[in-house]
N, C-alpha and C. Protein backbone atom coordinates (compact mmCIF):
# COMPACT_ATOMS: atom_id res chain seq x y z
N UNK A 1 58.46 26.95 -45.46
CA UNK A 1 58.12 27.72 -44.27
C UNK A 1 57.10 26.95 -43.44
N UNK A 2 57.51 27.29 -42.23
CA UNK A 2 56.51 26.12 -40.90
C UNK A 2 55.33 27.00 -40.80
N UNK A 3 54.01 26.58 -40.90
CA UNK A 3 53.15 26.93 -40.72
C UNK A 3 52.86 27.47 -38.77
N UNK A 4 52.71 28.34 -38.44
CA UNK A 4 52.24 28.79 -37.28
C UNK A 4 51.26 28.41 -36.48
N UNK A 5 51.33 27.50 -35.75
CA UNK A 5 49.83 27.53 -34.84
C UNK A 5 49.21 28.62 -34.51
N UNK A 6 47.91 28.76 -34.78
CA UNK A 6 47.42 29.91 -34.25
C UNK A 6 46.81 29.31 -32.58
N UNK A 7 45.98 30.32 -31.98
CA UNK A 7 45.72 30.15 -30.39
C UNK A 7 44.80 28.79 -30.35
N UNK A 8 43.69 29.02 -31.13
CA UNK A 8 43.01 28.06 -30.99
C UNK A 8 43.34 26.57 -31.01
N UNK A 9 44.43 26.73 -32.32
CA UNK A 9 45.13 25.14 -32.13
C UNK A 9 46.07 24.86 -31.07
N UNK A 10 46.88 25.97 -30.97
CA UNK A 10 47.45 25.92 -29.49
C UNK A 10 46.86 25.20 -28.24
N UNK A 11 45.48 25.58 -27.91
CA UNK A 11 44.97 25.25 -26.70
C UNK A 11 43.75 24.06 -27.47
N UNK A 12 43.92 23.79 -28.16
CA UNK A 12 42.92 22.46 -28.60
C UNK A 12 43.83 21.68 -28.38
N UNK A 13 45.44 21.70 -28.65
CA UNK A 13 46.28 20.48 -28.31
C UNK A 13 45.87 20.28 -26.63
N UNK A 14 45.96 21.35 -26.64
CA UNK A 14 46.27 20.98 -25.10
C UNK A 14 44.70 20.23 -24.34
N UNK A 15 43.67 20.23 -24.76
CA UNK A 15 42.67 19.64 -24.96
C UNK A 15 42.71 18.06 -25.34
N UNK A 16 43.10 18.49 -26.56
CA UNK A 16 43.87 16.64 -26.69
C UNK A 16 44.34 15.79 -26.02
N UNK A 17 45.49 16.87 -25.09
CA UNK A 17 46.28 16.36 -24.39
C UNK A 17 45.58 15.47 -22.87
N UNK A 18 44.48 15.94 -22.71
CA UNK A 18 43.73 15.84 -21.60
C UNK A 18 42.74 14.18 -22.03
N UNK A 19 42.40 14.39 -23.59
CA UNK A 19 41.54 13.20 -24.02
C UNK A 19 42.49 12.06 -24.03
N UNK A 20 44.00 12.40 -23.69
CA UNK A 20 44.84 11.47 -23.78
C UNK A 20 44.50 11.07 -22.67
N UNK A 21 44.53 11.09 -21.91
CA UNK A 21 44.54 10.72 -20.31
C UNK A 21 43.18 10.09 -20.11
N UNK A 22 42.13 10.23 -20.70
CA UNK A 22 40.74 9.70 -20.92
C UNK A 22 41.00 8.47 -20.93
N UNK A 23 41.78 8.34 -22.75
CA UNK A 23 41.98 7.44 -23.48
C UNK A 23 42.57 5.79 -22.67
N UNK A 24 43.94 6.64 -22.49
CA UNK A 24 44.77 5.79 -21.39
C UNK A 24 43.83 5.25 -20.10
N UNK A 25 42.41 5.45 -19.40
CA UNK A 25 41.63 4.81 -18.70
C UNK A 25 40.59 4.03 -19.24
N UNK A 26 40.75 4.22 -20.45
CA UNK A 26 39.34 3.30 -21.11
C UNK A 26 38.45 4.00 -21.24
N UNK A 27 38.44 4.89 -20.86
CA UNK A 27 37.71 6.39 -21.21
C UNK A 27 37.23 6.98 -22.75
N UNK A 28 35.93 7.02 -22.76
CA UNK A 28 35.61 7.95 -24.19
C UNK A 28 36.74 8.90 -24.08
N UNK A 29 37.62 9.08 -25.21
CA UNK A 29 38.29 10.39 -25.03
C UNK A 29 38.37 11.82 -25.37
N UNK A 30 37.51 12.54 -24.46
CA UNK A 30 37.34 14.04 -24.36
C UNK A 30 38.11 14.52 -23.69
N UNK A 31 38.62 15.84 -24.10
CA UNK A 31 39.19 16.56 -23.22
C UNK A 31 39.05 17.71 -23.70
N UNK A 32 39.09 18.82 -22.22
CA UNK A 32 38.96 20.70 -22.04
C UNK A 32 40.21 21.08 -21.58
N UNK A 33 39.77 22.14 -22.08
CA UNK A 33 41.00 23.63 -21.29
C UNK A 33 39.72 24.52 -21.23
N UNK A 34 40.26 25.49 -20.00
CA UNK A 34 39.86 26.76 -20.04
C UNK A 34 41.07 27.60 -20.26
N UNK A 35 40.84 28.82 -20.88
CA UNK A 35 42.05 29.59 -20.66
C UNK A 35 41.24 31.06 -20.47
N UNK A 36 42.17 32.06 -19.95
CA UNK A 36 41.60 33.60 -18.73
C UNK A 36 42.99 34.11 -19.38
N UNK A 37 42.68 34.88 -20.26
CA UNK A 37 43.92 36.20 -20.01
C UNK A 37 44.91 34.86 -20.95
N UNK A 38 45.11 34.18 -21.94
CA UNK A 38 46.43 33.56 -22.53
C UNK A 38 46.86 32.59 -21.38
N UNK A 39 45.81 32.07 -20.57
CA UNK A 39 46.68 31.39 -19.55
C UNK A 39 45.57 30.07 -19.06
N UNK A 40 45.94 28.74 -19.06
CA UNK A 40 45.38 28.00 -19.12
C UNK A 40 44.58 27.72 -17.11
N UNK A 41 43.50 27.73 -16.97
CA UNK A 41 42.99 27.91 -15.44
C UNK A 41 42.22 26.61 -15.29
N UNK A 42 41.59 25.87 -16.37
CA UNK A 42 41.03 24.33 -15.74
C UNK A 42 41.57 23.56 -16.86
N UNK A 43 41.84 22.26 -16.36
CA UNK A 43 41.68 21.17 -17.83
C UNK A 43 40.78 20.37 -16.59
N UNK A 44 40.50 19.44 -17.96
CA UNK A 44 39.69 18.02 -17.51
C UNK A 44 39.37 17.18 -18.37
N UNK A 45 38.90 15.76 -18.00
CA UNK A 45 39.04 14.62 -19.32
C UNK A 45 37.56 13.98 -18.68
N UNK A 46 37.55 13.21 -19.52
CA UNK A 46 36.06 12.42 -19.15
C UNK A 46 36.98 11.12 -18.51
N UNK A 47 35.73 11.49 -17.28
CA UNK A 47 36.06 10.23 -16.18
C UNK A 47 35.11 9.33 -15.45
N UNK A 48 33.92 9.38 -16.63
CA UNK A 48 32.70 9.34 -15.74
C UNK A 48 32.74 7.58 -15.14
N UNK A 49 33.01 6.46 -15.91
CA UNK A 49 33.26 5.25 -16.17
C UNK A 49 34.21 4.70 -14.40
N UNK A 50 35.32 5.56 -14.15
CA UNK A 50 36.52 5.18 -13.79
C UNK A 50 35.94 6.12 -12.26
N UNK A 51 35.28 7.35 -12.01
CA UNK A 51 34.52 7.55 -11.25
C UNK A 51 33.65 7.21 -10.64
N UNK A 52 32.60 6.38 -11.69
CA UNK A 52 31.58 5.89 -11.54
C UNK A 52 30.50 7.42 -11.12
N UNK A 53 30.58 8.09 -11.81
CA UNK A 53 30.19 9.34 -11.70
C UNK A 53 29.42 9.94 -12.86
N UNK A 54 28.42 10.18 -12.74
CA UNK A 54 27.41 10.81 -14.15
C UNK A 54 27.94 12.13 -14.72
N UNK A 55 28.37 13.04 -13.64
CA UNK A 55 28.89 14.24 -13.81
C UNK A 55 30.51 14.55 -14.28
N UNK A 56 31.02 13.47 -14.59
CA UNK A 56 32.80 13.25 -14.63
C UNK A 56 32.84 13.57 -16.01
N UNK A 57 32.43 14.82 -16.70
CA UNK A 57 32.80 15.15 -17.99
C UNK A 57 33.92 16.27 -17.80
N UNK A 58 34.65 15.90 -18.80
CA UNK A 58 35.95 17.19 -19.18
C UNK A 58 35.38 18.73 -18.92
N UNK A 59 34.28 18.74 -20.01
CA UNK A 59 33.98 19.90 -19.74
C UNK A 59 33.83 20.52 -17.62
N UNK A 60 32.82 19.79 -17.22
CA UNK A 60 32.24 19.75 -15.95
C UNK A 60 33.52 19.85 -14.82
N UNK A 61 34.45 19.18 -15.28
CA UNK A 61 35.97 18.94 -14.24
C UNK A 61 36.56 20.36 -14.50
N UNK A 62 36.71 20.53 -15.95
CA UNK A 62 37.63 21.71 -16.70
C UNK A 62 36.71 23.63 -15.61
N UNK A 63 35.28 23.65 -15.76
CA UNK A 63 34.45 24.75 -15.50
C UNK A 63 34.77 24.70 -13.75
N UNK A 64 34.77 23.43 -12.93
CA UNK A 64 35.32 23.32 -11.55
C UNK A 64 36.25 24.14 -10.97
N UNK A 65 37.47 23.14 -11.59
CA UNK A 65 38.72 24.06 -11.38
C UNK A 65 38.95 25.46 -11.86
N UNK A 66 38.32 25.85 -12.71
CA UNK A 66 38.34 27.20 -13.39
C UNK A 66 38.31 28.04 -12.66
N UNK A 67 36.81 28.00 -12.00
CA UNK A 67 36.41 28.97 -11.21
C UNK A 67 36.65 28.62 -9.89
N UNK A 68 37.45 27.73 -9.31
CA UNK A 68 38.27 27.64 -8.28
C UNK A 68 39.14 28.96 -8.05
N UNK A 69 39.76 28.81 -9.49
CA UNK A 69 41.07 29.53 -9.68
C UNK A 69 40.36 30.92 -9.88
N UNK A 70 39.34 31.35 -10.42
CA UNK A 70 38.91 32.68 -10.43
C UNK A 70 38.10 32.89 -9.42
N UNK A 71 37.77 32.45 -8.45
CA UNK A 71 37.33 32.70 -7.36
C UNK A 71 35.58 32.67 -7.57
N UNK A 72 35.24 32.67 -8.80
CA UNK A 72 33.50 32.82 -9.02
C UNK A 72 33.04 31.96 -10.02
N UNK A 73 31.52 31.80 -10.10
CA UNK A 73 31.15 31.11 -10.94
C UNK A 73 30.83 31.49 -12.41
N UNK A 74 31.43 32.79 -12.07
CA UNK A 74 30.87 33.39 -13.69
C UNK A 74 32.39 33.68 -14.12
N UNK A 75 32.58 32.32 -15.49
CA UNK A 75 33.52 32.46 -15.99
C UNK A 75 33.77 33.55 -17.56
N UNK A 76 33.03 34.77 -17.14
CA UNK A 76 33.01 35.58 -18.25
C UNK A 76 33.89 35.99 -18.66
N UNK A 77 35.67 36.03 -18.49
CA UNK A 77 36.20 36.48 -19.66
C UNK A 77 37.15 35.24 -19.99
N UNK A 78 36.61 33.99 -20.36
CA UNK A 78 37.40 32.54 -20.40
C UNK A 78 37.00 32.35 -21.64
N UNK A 79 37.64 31.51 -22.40
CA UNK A 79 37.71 30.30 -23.38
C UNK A 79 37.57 29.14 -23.02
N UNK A 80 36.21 28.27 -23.73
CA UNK A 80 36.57 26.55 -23.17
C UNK A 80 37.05 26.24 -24.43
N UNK A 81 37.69 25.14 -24.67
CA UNK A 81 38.38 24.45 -25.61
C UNK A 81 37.61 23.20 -25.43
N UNK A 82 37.38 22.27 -25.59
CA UNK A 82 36.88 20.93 -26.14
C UNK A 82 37.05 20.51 -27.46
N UNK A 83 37.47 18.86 -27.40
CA UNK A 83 37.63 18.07 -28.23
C UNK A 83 36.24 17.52 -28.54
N UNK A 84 35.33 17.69 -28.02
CA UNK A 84 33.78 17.18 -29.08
C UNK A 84 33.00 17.78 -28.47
N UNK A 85 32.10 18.39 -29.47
CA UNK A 85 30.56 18.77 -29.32
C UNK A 85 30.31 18.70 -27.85
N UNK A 86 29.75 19.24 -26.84
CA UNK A 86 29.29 19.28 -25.66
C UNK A 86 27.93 18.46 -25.45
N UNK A 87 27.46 17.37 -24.66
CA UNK A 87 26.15 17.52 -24.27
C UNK A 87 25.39 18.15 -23.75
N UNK A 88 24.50 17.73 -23.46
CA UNK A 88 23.65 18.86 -23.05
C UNK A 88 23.36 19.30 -21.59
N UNK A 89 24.13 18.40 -21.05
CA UNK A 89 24.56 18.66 -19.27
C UNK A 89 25.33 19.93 -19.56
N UNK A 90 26.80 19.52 -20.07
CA UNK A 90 27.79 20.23 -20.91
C UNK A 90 27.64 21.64 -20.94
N UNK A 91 27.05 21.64 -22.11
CA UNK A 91 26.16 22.75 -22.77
C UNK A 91 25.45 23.86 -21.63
N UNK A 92 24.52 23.57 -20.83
CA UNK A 92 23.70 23.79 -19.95
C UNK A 92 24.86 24.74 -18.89
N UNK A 93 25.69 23.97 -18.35
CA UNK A 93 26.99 24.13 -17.60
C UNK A 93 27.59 25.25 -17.92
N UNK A 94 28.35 25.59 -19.44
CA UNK A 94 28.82 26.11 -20.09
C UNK A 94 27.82 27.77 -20.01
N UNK A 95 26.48 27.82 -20.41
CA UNK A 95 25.91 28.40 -20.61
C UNK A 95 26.03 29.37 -19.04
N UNK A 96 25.55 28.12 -17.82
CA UNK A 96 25.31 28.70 -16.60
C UNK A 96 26.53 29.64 -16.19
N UNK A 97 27.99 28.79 -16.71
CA UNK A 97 29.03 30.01 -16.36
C UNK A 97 29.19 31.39 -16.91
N UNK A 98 28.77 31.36 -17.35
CA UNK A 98 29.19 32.66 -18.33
C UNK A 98 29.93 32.47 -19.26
N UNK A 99 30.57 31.61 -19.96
CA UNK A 99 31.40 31.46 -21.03
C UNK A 99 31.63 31.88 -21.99
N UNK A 100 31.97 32.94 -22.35
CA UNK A 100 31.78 33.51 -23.65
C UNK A 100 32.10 32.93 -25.40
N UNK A 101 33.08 32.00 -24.96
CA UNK A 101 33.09 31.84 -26.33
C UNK A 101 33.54 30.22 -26.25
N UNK A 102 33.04 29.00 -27.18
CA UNK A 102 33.63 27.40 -26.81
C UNK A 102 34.27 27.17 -28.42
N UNK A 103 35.31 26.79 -28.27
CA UNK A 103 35.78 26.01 -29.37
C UNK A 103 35.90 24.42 -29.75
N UNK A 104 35.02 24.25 -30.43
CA UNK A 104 34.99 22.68 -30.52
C UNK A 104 36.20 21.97 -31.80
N UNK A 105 36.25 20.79 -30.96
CA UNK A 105 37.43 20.15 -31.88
C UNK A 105 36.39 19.47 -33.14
N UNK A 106 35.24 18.63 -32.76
CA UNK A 106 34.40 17.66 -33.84
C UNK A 106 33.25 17.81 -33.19
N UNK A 107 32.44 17.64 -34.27
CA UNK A 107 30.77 17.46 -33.65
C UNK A 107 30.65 16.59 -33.57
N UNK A 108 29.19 16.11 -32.77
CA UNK A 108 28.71 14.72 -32.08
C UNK A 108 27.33 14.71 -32.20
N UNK A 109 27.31 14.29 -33.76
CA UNK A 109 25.59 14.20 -34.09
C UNK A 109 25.05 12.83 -33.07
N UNK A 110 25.24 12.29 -32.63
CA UNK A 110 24.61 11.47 -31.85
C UNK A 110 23.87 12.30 -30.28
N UNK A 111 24.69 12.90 -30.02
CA UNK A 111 24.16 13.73 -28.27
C UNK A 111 24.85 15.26 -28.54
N UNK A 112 25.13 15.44 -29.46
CA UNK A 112 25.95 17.00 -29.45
C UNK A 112 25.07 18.64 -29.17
N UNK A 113 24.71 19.16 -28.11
CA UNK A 113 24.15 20.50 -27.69
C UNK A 113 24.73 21.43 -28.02
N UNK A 114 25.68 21.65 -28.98
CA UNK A 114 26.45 22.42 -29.27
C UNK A 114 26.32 22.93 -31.58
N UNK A 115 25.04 22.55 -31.53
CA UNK A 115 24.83 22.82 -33.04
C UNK A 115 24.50 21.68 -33.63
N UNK A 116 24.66 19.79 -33.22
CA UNK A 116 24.33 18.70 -33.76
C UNK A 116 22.71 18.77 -33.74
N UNK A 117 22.53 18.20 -32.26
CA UNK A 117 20.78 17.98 -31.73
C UNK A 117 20.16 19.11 -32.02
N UNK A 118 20.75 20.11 -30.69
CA UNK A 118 20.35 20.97 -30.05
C UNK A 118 21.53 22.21 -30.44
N UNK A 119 21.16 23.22 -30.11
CA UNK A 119 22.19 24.09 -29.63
C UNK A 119 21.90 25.01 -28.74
N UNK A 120 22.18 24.31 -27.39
CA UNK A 120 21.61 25.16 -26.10
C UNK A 120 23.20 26.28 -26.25
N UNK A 121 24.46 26.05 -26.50
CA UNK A 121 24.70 27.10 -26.53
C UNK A 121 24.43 28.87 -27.15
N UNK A 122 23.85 28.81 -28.17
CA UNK A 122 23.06 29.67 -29.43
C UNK A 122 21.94 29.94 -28.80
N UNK A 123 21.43 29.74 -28.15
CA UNK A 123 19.97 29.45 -28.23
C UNK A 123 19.37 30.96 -27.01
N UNK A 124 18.70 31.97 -28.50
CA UNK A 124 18.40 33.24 -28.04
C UNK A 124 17.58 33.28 -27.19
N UNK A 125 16.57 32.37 -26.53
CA UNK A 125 15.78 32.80 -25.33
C UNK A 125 16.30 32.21 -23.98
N UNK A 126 17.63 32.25 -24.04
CA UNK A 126 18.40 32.15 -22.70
C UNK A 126 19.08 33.35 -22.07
N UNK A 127 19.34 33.45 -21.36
CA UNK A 127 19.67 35.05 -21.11
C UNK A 127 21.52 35.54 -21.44
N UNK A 128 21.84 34.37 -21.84
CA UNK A 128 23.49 34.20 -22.45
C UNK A 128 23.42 33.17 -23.35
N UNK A 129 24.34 33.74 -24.06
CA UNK A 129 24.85 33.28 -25.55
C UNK A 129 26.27 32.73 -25.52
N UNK A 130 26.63 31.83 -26.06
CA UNK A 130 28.06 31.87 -26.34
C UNK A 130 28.69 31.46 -27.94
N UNK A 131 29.49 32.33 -28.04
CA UNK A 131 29.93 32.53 -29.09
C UNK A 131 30.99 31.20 -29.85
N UNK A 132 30.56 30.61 -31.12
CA UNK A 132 30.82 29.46 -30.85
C UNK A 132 31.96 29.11 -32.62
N UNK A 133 33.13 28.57 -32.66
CA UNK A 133 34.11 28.17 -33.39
C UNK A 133 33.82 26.45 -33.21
N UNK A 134 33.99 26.10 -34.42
CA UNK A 134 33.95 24.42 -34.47
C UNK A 134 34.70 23.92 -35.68
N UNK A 135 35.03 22.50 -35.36
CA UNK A 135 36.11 22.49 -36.61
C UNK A 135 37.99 22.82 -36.38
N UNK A 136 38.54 23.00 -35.20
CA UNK A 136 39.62 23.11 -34.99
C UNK A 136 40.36 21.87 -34.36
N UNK A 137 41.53 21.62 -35.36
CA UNK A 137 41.95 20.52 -35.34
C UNK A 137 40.82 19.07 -35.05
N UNK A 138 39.85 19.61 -35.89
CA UNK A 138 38.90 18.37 -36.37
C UNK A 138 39.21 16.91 -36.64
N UNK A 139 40.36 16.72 -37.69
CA UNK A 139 40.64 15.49 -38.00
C UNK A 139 41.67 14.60 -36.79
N UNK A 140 42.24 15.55 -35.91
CA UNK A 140 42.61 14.65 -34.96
C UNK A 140 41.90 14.46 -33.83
N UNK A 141 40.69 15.20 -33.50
CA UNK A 141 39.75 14.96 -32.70
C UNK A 141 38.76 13.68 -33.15
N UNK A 142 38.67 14.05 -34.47
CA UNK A 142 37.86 12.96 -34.88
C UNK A 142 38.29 11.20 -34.83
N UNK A 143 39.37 11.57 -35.38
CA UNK A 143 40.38 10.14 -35.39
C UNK A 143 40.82 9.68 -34.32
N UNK A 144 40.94 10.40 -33.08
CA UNK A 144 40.92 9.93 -32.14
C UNK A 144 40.17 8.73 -31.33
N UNK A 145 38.74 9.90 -31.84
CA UNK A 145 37.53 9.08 -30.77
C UNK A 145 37.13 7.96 -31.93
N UNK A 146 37.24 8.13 -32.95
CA UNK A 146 36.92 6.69 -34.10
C UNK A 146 37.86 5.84 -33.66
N UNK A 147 39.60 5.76 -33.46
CA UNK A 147 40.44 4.83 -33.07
C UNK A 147 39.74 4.16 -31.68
N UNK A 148 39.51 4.86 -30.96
CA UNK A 148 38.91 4.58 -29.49
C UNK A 148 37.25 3.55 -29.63
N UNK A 149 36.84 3.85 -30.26
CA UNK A 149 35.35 3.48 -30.54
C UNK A 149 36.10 1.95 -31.25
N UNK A 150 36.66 1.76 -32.23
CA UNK A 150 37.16 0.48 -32.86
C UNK A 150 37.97 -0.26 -32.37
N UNK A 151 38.59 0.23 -31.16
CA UNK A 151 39.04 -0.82 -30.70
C UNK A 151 38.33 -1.48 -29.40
N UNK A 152 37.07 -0.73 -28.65
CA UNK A 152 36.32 -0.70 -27.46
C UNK A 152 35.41 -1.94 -28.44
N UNK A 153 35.07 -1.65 -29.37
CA UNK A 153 34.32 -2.79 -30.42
C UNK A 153 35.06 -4.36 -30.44
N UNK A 154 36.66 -4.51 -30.79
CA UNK A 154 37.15 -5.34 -31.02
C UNK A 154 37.11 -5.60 -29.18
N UNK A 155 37.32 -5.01 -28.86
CA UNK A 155 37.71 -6.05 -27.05
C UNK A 155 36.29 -6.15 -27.03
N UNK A 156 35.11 -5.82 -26.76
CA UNK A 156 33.98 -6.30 -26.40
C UNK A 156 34.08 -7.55 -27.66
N UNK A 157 33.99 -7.57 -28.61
CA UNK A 157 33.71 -8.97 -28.89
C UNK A 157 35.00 -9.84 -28.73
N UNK A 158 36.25 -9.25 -28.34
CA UNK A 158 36.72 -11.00 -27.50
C UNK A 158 36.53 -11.23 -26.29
N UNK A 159 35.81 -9.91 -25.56
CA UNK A 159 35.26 -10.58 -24.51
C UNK A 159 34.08 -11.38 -24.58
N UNK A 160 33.27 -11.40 -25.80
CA UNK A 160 32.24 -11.78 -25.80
C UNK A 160 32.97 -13.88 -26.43
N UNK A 161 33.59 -13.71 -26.85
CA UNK A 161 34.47 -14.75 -27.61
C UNK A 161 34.91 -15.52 -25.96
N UNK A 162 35.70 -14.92 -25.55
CA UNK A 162 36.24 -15.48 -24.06
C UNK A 162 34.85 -15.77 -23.29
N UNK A 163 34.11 -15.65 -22.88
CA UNK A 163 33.32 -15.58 -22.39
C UNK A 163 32.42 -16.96 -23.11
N UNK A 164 31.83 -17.27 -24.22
CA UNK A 164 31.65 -18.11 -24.65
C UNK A 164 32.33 -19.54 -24.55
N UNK A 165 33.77 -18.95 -25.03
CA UNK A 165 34.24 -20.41 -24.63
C UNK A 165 34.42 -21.19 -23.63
N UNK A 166 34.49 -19.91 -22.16
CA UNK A 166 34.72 -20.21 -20.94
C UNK A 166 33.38 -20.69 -20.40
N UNK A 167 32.44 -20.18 -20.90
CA UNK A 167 30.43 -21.26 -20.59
C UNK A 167 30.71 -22.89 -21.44
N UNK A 168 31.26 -22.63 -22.66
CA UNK A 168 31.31 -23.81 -23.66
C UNK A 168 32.84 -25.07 -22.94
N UNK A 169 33.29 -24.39 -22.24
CA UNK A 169 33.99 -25.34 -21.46
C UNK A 169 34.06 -25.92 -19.95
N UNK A 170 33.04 -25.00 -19.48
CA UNK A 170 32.34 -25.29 -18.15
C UNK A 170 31.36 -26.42 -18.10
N UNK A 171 31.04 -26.31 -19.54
CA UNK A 171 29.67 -27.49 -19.74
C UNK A 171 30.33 -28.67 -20.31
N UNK A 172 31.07 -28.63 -20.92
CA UNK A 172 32.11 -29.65 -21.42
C UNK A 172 32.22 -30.90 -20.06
N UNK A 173 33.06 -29.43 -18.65
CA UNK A 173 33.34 -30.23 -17.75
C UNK A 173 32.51 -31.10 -16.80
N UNK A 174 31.50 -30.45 -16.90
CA UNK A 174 30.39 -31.04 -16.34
C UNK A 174 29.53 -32.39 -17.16
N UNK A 175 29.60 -32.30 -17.99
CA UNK A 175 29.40 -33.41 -19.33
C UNK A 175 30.16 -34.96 -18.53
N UNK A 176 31.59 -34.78 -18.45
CA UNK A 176 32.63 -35.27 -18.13
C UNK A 176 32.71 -35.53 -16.93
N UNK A 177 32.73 -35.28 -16.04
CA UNK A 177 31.88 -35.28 -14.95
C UNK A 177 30.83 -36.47 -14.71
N UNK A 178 30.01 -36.03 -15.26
CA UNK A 178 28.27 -37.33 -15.12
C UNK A 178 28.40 -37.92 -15.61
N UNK A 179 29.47 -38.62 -17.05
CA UNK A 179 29.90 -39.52 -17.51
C UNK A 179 30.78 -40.32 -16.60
N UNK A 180 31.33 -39.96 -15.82
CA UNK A 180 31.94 -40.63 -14.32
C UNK A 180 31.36 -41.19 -13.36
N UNK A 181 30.78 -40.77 -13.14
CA UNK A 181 29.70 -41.37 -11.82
C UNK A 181 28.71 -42.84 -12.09
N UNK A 182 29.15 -43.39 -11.29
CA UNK A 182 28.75 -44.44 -11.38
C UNK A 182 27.10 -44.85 -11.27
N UNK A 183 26.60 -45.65 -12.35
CA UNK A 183 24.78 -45.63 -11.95
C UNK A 183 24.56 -46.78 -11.10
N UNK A 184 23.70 -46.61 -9.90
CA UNK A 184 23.23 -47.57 -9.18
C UNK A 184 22.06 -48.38 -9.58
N UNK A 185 22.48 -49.87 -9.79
CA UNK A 185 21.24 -50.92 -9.83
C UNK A 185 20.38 -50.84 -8.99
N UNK A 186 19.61 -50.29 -8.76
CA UNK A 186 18.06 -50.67 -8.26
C UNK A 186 17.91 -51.88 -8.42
N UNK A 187 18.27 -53.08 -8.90
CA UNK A 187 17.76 -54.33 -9.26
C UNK A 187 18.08 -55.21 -8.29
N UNK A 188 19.37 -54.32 -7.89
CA UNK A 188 20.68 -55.16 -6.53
C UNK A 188 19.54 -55.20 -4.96
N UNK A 189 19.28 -56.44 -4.72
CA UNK A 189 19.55 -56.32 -3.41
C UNK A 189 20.09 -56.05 -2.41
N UNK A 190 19.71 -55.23 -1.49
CA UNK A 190 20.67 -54.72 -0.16
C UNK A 190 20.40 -55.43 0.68
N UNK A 191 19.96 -56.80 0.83
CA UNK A 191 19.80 -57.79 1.76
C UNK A 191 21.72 -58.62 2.22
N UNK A 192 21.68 -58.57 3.27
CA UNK A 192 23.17 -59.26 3.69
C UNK A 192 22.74 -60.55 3.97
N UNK A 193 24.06 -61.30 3.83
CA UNK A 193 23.95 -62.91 4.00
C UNK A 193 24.60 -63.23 4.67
């Protein structure tokens, strides 16, 4: 018997689906959904790199369009979905909409506001709370951004490799070069006869 997706994995794919599109730019790959009523109202992927934009997080793109589509900024009867831990821009964002409840794909003990560092979402002397699930479809969130991280590792060091050899053969040419040029006797008279 086929195991059933339940909602949450439902709309975490579709989250995925968004870190795909990250991925495919060279992009850390995150990605959101919002969903209102069973019905999906923002996605977004991290674009901050390819923007050149500080603010180009999934989450931040995903809460945009949301409340485009709901006409306000208080996204109180929504679901965010995310594939990692929120920062604390993120977080902050999340909080300011009204969000009631975030489902995270993996945590992000390095910058994560979402229960790693911090947890500005939880956090009782704010005047909203959001109610918080973590751990859904974890291992492909996780494996994702580890595949992504190991191979951003391997191209920086053949760029660092290319890059070397291309200084180590610039100097070569220049070597080659001043070995050409002819040295002038100073000893020679420039007197004509």
């Amino acid at each position: 018997m086929k195991n059933k997706m339940t909602n949450h994995e439902k709309y975490m794919t579709e989250a995925i689906k968004q870190a795909k599109k990250a991925y495919a730019l060279g992009e850390v790959p995150i990605g959101c959904v919002i969903v209102y009523r069973d019905r999906i109202i923002g996605r977004g992927y991290n674009r901050r790199n390819t923007d050149k934009n500080t603010l180009a997080h999934a989450e931040i793109t995903a809460i945009r369009k949301a409340s485009k589509i709901i006409g306000d900024w208080r996204l109180e009867e929504c679901t965010l979905y995310v594939t990692l831990e929120p920062c604390q821009m993120c977080a902050g964002a999340i909080v300011q909409a009204r969000i009631p409840q975030v489902v995270m794909g993996t945590m992000n003990p390095k910058a994560g506001c979402g229960g790693s560092i911090l947890n500005i979402l939880e956090m009782p002397q704010f005047n909203h709370q959001v109610e918080v699930t973590r751990g859904v479809l974890e291992e492909k969130c996780s494996s994702m951004l580890k595949e992504f991280f190991k191979e951003l590792r391997e191209r920086n060091r053949m760029e660092k490799l290319w890059k070397r050899a291309q200084n180590e053969s610039a100097e070569a040419a220049t070597q080659e070069e001043k070995a050409k040029l002819v040295p002038i006797d100073k000893t020679e008279s420039n007197t004509v006869y």
